[in-house]
Protein backbone atom coordinates (compact mmCIF):
# COMPACT_ATOMS: atom_id res chain seq x y z
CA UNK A 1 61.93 132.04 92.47
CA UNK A 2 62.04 135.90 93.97
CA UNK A 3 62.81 135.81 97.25
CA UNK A 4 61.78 139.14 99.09
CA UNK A 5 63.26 139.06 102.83
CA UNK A 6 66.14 136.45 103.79
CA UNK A 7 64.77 132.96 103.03
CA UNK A 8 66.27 130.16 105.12
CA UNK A 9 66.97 126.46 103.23
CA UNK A 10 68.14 123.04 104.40
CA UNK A 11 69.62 121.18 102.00
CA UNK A 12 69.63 117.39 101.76
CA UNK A 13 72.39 115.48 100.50
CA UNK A 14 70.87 114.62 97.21
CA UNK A 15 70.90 118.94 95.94
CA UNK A 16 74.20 119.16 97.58
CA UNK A 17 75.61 116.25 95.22
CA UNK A 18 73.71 117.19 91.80
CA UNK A 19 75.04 120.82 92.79
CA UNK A 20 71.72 122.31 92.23
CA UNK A 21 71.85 125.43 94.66
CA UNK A 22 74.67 126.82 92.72
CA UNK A 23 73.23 126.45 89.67
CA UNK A 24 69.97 128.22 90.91
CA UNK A 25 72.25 131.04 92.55
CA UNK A 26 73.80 131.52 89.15
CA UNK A 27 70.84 131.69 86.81
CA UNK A 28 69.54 134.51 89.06
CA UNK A 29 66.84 132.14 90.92
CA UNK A 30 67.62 131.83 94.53
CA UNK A 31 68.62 135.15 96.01
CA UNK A 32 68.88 136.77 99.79
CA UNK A 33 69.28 133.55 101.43
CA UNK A 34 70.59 131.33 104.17
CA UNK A 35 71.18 127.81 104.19
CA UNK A 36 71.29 125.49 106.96
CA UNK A 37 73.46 122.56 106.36
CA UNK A 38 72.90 120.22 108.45
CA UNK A 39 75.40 118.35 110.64
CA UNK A 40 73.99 114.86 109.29
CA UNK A 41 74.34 116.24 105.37
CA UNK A 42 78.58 116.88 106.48
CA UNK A 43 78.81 113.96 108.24
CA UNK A 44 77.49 111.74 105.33
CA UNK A 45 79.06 113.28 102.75
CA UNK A 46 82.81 113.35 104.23
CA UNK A 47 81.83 109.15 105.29
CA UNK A 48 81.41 109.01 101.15
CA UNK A 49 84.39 110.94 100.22
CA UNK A 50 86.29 108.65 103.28
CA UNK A 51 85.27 105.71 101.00
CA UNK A 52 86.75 107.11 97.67
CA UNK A 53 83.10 107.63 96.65
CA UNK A 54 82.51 110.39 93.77
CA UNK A 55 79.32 111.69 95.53
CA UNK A 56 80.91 112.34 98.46
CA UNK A 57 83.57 114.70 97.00
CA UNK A 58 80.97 116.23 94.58
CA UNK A 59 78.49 117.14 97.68
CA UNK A 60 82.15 118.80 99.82
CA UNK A 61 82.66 120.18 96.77
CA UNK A 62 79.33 122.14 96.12
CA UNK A 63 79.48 123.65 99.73
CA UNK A 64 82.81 124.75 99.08
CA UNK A 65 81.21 126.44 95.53
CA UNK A 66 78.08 128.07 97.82
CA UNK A 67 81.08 129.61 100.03
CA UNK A 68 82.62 131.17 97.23
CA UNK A 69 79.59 132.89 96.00
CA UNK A 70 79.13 134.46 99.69
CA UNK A 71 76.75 132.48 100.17
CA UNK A 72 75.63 132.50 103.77
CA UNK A 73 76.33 129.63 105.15
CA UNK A 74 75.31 127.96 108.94
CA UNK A 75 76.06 124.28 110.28
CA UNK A 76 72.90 123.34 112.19
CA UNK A 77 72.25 120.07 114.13
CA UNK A 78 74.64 117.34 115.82
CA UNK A 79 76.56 114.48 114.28
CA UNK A 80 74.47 111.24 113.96
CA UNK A 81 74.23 108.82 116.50
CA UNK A 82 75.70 104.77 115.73
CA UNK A 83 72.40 104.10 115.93
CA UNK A 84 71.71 106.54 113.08
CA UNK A 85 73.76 106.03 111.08
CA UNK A 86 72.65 101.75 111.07
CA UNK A 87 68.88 102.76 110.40
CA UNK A 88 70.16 105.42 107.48
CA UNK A 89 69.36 103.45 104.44
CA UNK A 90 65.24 103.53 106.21
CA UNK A 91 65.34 106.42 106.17
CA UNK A 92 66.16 108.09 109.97
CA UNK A 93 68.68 110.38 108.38
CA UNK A 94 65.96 112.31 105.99
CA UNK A 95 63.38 112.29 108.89
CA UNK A 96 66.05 114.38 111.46
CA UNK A 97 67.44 116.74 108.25
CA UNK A 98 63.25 117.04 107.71
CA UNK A 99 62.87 118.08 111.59
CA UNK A 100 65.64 120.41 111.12
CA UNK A 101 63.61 122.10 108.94
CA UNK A 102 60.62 122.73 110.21
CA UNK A 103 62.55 123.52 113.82
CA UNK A 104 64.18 126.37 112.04
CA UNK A 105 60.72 127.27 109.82
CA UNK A 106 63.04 126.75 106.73
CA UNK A 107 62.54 125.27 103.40
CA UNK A 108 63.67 121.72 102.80
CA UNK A 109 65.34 121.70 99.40
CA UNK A 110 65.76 117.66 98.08
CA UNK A 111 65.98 116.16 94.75
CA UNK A 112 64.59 112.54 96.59
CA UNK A 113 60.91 112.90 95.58
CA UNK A 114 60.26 109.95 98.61
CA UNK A 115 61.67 112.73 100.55
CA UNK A 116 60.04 115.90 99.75
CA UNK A 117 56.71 113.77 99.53
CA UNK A 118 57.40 112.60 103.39
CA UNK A 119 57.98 116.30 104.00
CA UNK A 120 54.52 117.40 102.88
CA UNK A 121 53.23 114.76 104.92
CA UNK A 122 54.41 116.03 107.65
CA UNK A 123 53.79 119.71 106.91
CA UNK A 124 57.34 120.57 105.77
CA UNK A 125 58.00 123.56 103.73
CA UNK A 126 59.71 121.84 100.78
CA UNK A 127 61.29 122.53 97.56
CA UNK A 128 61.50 119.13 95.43
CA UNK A 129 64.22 119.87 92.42
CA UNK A 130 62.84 117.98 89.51
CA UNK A 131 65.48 116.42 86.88
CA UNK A 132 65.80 118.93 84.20
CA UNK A 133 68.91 117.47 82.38
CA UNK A 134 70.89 119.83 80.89
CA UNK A 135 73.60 119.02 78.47
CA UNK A 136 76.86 118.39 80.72
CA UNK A 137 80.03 120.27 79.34
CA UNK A 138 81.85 117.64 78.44
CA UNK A 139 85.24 119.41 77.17
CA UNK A 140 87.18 115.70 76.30
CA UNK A 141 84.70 115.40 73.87
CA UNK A 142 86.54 117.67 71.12
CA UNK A 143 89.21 115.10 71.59
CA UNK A 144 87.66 112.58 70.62
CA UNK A 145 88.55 112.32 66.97
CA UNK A 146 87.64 108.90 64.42
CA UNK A 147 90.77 107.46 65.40
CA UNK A 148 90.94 107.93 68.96
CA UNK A 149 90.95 104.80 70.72
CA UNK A 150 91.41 105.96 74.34
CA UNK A 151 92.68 109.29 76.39
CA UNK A 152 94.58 109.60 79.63
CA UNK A 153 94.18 112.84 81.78
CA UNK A 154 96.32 111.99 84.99
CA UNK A 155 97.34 114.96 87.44
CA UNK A 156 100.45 116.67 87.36
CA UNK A 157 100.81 115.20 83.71
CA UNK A 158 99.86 116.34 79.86
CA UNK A 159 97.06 114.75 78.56
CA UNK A 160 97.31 112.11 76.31
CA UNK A 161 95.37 110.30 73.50
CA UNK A 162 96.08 107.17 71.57
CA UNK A 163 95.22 107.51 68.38
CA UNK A 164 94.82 104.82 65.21
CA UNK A 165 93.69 101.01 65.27
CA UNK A 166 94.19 98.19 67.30
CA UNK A 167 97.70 96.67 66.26
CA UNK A 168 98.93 100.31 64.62
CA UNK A 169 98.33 103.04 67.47
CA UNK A 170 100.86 106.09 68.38
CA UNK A 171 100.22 108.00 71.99
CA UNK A 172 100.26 111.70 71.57
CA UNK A 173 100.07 114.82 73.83
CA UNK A 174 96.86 116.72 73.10
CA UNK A 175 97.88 119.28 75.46
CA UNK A 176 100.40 122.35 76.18
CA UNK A 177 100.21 122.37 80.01
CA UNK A 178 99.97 119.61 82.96
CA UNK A 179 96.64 118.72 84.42
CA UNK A 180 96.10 120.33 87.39
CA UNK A 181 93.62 118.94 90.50
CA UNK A 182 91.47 121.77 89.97
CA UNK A 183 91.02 120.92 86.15
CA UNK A 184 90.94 117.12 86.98
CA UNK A 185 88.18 117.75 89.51
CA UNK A 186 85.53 119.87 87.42
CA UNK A 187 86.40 117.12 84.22
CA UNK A 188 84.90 114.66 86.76
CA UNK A 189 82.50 116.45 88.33
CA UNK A 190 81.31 117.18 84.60
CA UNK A 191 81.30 113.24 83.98
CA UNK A 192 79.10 112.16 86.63
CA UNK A 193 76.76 115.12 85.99
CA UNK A 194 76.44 113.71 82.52
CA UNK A 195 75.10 110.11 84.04
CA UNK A 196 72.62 111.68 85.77
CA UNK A 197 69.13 110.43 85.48
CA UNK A 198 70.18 109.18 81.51
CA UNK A 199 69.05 105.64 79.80
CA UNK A 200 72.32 106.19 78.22
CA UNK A 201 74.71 106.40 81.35
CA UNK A 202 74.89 104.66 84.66
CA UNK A 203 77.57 103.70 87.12
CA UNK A 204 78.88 100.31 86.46
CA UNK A 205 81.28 100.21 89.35
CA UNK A 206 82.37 101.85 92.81
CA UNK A 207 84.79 101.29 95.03
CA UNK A 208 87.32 102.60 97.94
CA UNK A 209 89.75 105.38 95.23
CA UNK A 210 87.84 103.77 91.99
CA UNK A 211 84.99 104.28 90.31
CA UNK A 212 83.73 102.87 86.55
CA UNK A 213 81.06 104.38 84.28
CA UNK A 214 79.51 104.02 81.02
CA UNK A 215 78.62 107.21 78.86
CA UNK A 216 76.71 105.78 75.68
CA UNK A 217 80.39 103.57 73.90
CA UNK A 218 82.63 105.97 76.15
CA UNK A 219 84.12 103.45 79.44
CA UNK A 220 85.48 105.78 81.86
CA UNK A 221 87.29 105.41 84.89
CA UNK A 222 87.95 107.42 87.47
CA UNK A 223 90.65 106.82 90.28
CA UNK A 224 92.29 108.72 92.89
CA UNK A 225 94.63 107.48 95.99
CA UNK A 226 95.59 105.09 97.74
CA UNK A 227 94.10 103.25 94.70
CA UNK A 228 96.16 105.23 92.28
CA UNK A 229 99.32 107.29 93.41
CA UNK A 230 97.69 109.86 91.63
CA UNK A 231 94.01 111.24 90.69
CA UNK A 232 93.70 109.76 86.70
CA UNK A 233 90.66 109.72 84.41
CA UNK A 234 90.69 106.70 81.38
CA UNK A 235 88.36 107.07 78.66
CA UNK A 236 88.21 104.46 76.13
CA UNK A 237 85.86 103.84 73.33
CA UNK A 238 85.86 101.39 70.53
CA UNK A 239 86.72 102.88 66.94
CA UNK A 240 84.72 100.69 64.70
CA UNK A 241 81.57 98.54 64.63
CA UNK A 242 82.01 95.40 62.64
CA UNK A 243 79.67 93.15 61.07
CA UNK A 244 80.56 89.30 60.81
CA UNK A 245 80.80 89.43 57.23
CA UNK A 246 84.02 92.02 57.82
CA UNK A 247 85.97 88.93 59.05
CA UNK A 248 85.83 87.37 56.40
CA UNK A 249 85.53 83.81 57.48
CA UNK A 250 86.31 80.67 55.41
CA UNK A 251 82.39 78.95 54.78
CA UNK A 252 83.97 76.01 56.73
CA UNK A 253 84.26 78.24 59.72
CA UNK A 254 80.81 80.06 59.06
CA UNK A 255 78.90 76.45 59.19
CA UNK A 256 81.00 75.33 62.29
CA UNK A 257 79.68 78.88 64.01
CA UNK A 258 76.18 79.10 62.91
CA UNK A 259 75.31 74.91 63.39
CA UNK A 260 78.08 72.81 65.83
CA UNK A 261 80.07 75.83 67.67
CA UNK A 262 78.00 75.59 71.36
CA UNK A 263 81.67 76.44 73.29
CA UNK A 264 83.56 79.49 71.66
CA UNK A 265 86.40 80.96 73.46
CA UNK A 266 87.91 84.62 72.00
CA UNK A 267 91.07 85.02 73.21
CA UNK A 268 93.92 87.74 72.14
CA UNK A 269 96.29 89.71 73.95
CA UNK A 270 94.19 93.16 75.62
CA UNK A 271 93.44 95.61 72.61
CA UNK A 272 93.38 93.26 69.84
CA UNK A 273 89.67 93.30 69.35
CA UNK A 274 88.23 90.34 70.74
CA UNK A 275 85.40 92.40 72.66
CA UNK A 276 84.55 93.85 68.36
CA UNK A 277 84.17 90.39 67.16
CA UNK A 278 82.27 89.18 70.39
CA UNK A 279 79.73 92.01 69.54
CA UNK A 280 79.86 91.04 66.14
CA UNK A 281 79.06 87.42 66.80
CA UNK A 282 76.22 88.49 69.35
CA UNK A 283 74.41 90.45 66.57
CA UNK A 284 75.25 87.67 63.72
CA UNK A 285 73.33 84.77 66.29
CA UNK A 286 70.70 87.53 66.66
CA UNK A 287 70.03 87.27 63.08
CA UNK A 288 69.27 83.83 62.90
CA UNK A 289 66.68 84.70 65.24
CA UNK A 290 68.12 83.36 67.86
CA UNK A 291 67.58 84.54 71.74
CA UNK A 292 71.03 86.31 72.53
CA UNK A 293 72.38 87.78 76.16
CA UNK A 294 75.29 89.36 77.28
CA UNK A 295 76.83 89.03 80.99
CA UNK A 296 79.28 91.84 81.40
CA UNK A 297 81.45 94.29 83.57
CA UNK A 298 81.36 97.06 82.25
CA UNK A 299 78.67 96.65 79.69
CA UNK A 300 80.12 98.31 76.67
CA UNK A 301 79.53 95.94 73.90
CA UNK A 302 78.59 97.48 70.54
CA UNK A 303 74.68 95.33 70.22
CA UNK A 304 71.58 96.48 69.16
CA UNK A 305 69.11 97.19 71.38
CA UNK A 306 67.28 93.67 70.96
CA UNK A 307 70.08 92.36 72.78
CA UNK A 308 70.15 92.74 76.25
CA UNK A 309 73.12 92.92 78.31
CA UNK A 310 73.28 92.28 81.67
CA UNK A 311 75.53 93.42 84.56
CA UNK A 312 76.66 91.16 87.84
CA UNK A 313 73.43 91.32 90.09
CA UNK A 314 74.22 92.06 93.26
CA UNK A 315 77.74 92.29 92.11
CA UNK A 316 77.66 88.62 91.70
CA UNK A 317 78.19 86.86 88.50
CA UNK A 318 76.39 83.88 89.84
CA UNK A 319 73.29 85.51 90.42
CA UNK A 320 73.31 86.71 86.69
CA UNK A 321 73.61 83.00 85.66
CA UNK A 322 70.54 81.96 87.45
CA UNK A 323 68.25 84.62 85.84
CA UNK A 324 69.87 83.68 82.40
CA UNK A 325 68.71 80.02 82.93
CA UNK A 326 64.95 81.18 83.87
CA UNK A 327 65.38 83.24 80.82
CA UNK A 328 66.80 80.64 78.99
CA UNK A 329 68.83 82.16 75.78
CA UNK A 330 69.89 80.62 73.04
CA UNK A 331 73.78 82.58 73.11
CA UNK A 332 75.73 83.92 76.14
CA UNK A 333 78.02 86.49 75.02
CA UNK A 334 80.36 86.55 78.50
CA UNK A 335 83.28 89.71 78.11
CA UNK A 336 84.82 88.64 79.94
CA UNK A 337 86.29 85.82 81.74
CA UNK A 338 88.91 86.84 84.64
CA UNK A 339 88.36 84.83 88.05
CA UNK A 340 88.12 81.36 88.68
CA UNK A 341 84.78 81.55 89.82
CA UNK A 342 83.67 83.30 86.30
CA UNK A 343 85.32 79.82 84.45
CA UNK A 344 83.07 78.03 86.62
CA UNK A 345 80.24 79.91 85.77
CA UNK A 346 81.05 79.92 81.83
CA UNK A 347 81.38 75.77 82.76
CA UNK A 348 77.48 75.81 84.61
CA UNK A 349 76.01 77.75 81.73
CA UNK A 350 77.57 75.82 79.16
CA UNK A 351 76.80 71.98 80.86
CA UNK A 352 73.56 73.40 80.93
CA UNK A 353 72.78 73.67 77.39
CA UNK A 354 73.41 77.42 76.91
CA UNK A 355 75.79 78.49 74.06
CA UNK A 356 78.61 80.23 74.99
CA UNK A 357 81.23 82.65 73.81
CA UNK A 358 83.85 83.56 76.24
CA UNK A 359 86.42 86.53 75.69
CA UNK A 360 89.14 86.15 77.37
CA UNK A 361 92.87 87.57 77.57
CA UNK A 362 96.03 85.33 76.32
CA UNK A 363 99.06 85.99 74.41
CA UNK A 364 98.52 82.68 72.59
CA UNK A 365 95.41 80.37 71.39
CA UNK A 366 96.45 77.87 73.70
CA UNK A 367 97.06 79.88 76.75
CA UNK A 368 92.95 80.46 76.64
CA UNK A 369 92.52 76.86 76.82
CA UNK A 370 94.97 76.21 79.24
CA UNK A 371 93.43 78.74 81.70
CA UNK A 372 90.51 75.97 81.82
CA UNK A 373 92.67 73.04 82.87
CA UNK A 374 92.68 72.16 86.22
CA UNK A 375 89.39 74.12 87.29
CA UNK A 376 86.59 71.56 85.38
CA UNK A 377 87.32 67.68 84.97
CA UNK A 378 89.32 66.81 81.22
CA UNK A 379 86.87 65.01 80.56
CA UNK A 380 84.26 67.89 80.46
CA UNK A 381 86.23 70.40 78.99
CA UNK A 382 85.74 69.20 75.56
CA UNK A 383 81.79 69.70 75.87
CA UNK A 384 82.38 73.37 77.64
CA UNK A 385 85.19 74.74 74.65
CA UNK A 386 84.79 73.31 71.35
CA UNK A 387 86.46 76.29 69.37
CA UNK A 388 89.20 78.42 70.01
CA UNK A 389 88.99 81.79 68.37
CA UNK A 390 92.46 83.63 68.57
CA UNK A 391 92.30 87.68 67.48
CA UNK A 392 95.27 89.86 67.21
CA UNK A 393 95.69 93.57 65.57
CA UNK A 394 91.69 92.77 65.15
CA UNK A 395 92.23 90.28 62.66
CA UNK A 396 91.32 86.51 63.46
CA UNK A 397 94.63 84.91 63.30
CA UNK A 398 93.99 81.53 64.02
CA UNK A 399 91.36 78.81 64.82
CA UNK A 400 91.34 75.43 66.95
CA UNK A 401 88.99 72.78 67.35
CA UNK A 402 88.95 70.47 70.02
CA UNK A 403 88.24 66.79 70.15
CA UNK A 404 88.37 63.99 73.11
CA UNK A 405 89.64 60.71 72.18
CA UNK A 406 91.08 57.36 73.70
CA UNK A 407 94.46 56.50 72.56
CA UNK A 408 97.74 56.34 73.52
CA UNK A 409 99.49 60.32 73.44
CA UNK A 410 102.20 61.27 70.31
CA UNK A 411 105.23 59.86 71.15
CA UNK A 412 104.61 56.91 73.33
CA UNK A 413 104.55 53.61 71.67
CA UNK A 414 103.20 51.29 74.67
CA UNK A 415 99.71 50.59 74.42
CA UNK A 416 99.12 50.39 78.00
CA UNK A 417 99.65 53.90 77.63
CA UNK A 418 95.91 54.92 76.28
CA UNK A 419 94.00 57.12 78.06
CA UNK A 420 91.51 59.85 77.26
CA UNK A 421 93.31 63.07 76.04
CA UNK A 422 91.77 65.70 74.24
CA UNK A 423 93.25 67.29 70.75
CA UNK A 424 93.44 70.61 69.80
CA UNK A 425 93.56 70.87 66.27
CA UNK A 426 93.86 73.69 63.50
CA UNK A 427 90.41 73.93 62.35
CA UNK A 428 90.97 74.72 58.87
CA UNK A 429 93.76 72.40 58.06
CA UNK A 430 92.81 69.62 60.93
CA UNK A 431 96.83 69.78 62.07
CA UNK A 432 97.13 68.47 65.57
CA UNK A 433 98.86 71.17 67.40
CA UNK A 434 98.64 70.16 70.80
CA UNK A 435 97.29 67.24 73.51
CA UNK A 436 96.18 67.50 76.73
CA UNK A 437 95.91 64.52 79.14
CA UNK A 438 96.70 63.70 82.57
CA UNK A 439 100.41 62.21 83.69
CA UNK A 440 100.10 60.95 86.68
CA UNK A 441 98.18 63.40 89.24
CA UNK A 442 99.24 66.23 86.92
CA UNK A 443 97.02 67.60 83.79
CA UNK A 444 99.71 68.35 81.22
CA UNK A 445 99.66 70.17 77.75
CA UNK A 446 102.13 68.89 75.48
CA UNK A 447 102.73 71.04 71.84
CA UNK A 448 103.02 68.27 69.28
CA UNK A 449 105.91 68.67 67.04
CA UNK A 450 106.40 67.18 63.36
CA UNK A 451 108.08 63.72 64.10
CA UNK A 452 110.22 62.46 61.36
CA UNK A 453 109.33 58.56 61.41
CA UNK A 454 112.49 57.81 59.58
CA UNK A 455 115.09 59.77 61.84
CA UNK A 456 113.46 58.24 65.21
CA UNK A 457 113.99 54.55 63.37
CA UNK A 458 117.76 55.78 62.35
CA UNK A 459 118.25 57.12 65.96
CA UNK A 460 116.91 53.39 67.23
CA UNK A 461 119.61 51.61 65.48
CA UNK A 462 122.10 53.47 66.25
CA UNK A 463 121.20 53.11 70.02
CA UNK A 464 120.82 49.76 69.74
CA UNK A 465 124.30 49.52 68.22
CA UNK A 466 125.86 51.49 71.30
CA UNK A 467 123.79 49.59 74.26
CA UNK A 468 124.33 46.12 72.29
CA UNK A 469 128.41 46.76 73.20
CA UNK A 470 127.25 45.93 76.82
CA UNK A 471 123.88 43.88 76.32
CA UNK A 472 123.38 42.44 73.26
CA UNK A 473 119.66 41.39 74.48
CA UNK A 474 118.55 45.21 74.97
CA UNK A 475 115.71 46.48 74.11
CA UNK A 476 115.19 50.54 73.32
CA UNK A 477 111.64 52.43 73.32
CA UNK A 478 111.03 55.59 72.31
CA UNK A 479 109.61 58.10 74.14
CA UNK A 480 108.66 61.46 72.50
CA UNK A 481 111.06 64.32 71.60
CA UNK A 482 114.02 63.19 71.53
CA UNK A 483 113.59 60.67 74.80
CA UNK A 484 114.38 57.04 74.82
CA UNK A 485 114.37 54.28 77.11
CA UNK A 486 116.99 51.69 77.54
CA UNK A 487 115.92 48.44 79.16
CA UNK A 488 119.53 46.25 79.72
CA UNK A 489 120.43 43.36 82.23
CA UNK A 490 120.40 44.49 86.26
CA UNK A 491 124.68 44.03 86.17
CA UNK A 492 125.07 46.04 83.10
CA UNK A 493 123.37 49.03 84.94
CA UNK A 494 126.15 50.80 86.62
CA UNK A 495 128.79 49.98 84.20
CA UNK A 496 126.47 51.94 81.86
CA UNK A 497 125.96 54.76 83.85
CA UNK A 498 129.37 55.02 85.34
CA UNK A 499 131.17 56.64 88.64
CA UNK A 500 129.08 60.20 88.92
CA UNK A 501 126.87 59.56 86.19
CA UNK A 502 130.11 60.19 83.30
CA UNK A 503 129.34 57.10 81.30
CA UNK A 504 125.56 58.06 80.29
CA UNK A 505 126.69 61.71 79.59
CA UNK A 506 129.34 60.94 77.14
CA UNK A 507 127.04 58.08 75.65
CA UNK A 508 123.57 60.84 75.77
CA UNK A 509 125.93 63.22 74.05
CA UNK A 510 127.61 60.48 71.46
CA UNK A 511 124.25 59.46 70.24
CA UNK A 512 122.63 63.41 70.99
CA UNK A 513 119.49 61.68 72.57
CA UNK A 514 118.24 61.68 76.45
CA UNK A 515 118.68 58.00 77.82
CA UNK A 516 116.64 56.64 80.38
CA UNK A 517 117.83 53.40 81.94
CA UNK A 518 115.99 50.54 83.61
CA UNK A 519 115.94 47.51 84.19
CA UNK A 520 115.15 44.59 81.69
């Protein structure tokens, strides 16, 4: 557009933040002019910005770009009223910026198409910027070699990249010189331009100092203070794509997934490639034509597009759950599961028939498990987890099955003892490597150790020969580990035990067993 005489222009906040006017100043389009900004445009922008809010910086930021260029530049209007400010979001913001306007016989320039639609309405002089995406110059992108798995850009600091595969990585410096705040704040300024109006990009999460996007299988996260002591960028992307068949699972395993698995837990410690292998399992159930969903913050699986993956809704988890159960799928893929309420809502969706998998973070297979215990009854959990997948260096390590039985726990001998307790048991070699039952008002998990029938009977003799010196009508029990109990007349009790509890140590340490003495 040629402008002849000095033009006047309001801008709204939505040109400020995509940062339009300078980019029409520089390609030669907009020239001999004077723009209004409006008091309400400043006063929303800096209450964004006062929130840690991207937008809100972006938007200061462009005025402080039009002021550079010599850009004439006049603050028109008051500040917003409370009342205002409360009826923003319908819209009483845009009508006074859209009355500023026409006061000063100026040209309303908005990217909000409700906006510059009202504005004809009205008989506003209005420019409506359409969406013309151009190709955002993203510079980290060079970076971004096979093997990069992440890189770090934090102010004040070299950039960094790790670089090789999960389990084998080294951090290097891909940079001569620090970042500075200038340099950190056109990298994200070039970020969010790049999620602007694409399928491919979108804004997964925004808070006060932190913000979380997702640029095709790029996560990136933006923080500044008092989040972070420092402004930092993250960018992390996966470095392969996997197929099931890459695991290489045992056919035992590949029935147990495809027909009985409805519970499946994929824990590792973070990096080890549990979120590849949830992806992988997603597509592998979508192959058996089966109806497969994803619940996820961020969403970065690696799926095909006949998956769908869904985000919180209404940044509730909850609210995701009850669309999946009008949509009814056959597979939940959940990545992943941090909060107590998200265990109760992998517990919901699973009671109900849906069949889940479950990433979640633990340094050991049982620690995922565990993590259950105490937030749904024992007696449920075996029908929400029935298989424990553990991944490290993104290899599956190792496998458990669960199982809930009656009987009395390893170790005890007394049948009064039985109770329901669930196993956990190596699936491929059926080992039981732990139980979990309750003890009294306490749920417990107890690693079951190889018991050598033969020393415990030794052991019992020999404790038997010591007690029998004082009671020859004792009875011993054992216990588990390397507990027994003595049961001896009520007189022989103290003699037993002795002044200060001497006469158990030296007999405990004698016989190199724990002794626990009641009465007969």
């Amino acid at each position: 557009m040629n402008f002849g005489k000095e033009d006047l222009i309001v801008p709204d906040t939505s040109v400020l933040i995509s940062k339009k006017l300078t980019e029409l100043i520089d390609d030669g389009q907009l020239k001999k002019i004077k723009i209004l900004v409006p008091e309400f445009v400043i006063d929303e922008l800096q209450a964004q910005a006062n929130k840690g809010k991207e937008i809100g910086f972006l938007g200061l930021e462009e005025i402080k770009e039009l002021r550079k260029r010599n850009v004439k530049l006049e603050f028109v209007g008051r500040k917003p009223t409370i009342e205002e400010i409360k009826l923003a979001k319908k819209g009483r913001i845009d009508a006074l910026i859209r009355e500023l306007a026409q006061k000063h016989k100026a040209t309303l320039y908005t990217r909000d198409f409700v906006q510059a639609l009202v504005a004809e309405v009205f008989g506003v002089k209005v420019k409506f910027i359409k969406t013309h995406h151009k190709k955002a110059d993203l510079k980290f992108l060079k970076l971004l070699t096979k093997d990069t798995m992440s890189l770090h850009f934090k102010v004040n600091c070299i950039p960094l990249a790790k670089r090789g595969h999960p389990g084998k990585w080294d951090l290097k410096k891909v940079g001569k010189e620090k970042l500075s705040k200038s340099k950190f704040e056109q990298l994200a300024s070039s970020i969010l331009k790049e999620i602007r109006g694409k399928n491919f990009a979108f804004v997964e999460f925004e808070e006060y100092g932190a913000m979380v996007l997702q640029i095709r299988d790029m996560r990136i996260s933006i923080t500044r203070p008092p989040f972070s002591d420092s402004e930092e960028i993250t960018i992390v992307r996966p470095i392969a794509k996997l197929s099931i068949d890459d695991y290489e699972l045992s056919e035992k395993l590949k029935k147990r997934i495809t027909n009985k698995a409805g519970g499946i837990l994929i824990s590792g410690p973070p990096g080890s490639g549990k979120s590849t292998l949830a992806a992988s399992l997603a597509e592998f159930y979508q192959k058996q034509n089966k109806i497969v969903k994803t619940m996820e913050q961020p969403r970065d699986l690696q799926v095909n597009e006949k998956i769908t993956q869904y985000a919180p809704l209404a940044k509730s988890f909850a609210k995701t759950a009850e669309i999946l159960l009008l949509v009814r799928p056959d597979y939940t893929i959940f990545d992943e599961i941090r909060t107590s309420f998200d265990f109760k809502i992998f517990s919901d969706l699973r009671l109900a028939g849906v069949g889940m998998v479950g990433v979640i973070h633990a340094s050991q297979p049982i620690d995922s498990i565990q993590r259950f215990v105490n937030k749904v009854e024992l007696g449920m959990l075996h029908n929400i987890v029935d298989t424990i997948i553990f991944v490290k260096d993104g290899k599956i390590e190792d496998v458990y099955s669960t199982d809930l039985i009656v009987r009395v726990p390893t170790g005890m001998r007394d049948s009064d003892l039985a109770r329901p307790l669930m196993e956990i048991r190596s699936f491929e070699t059926g080992k039981l490597e732990y139980e979990i039952y309750s003890f009294g008002e306490e749920t417990i998990v107890i690693p079951i150790e190889e018991f050598d029938e033969k020393e415990i009977e030794k052991k019992l003799k020999n404790i038997k020969k010591e007690i029998g010196k004082y009671d020859k009508n004792a009875t011993i029990e054992y216990i588990s580990g390397n507990g027994y109990r003595v049961y001896v007349n009520k007189r022989i009790i103290a003699k037993l035990i002795g002044r200060g509890g001497k006469g158990i140590d030296k007999l405990e340490t004698k016989l190199k067993a724990h002794l626990d003495i009641l009465e007969q």
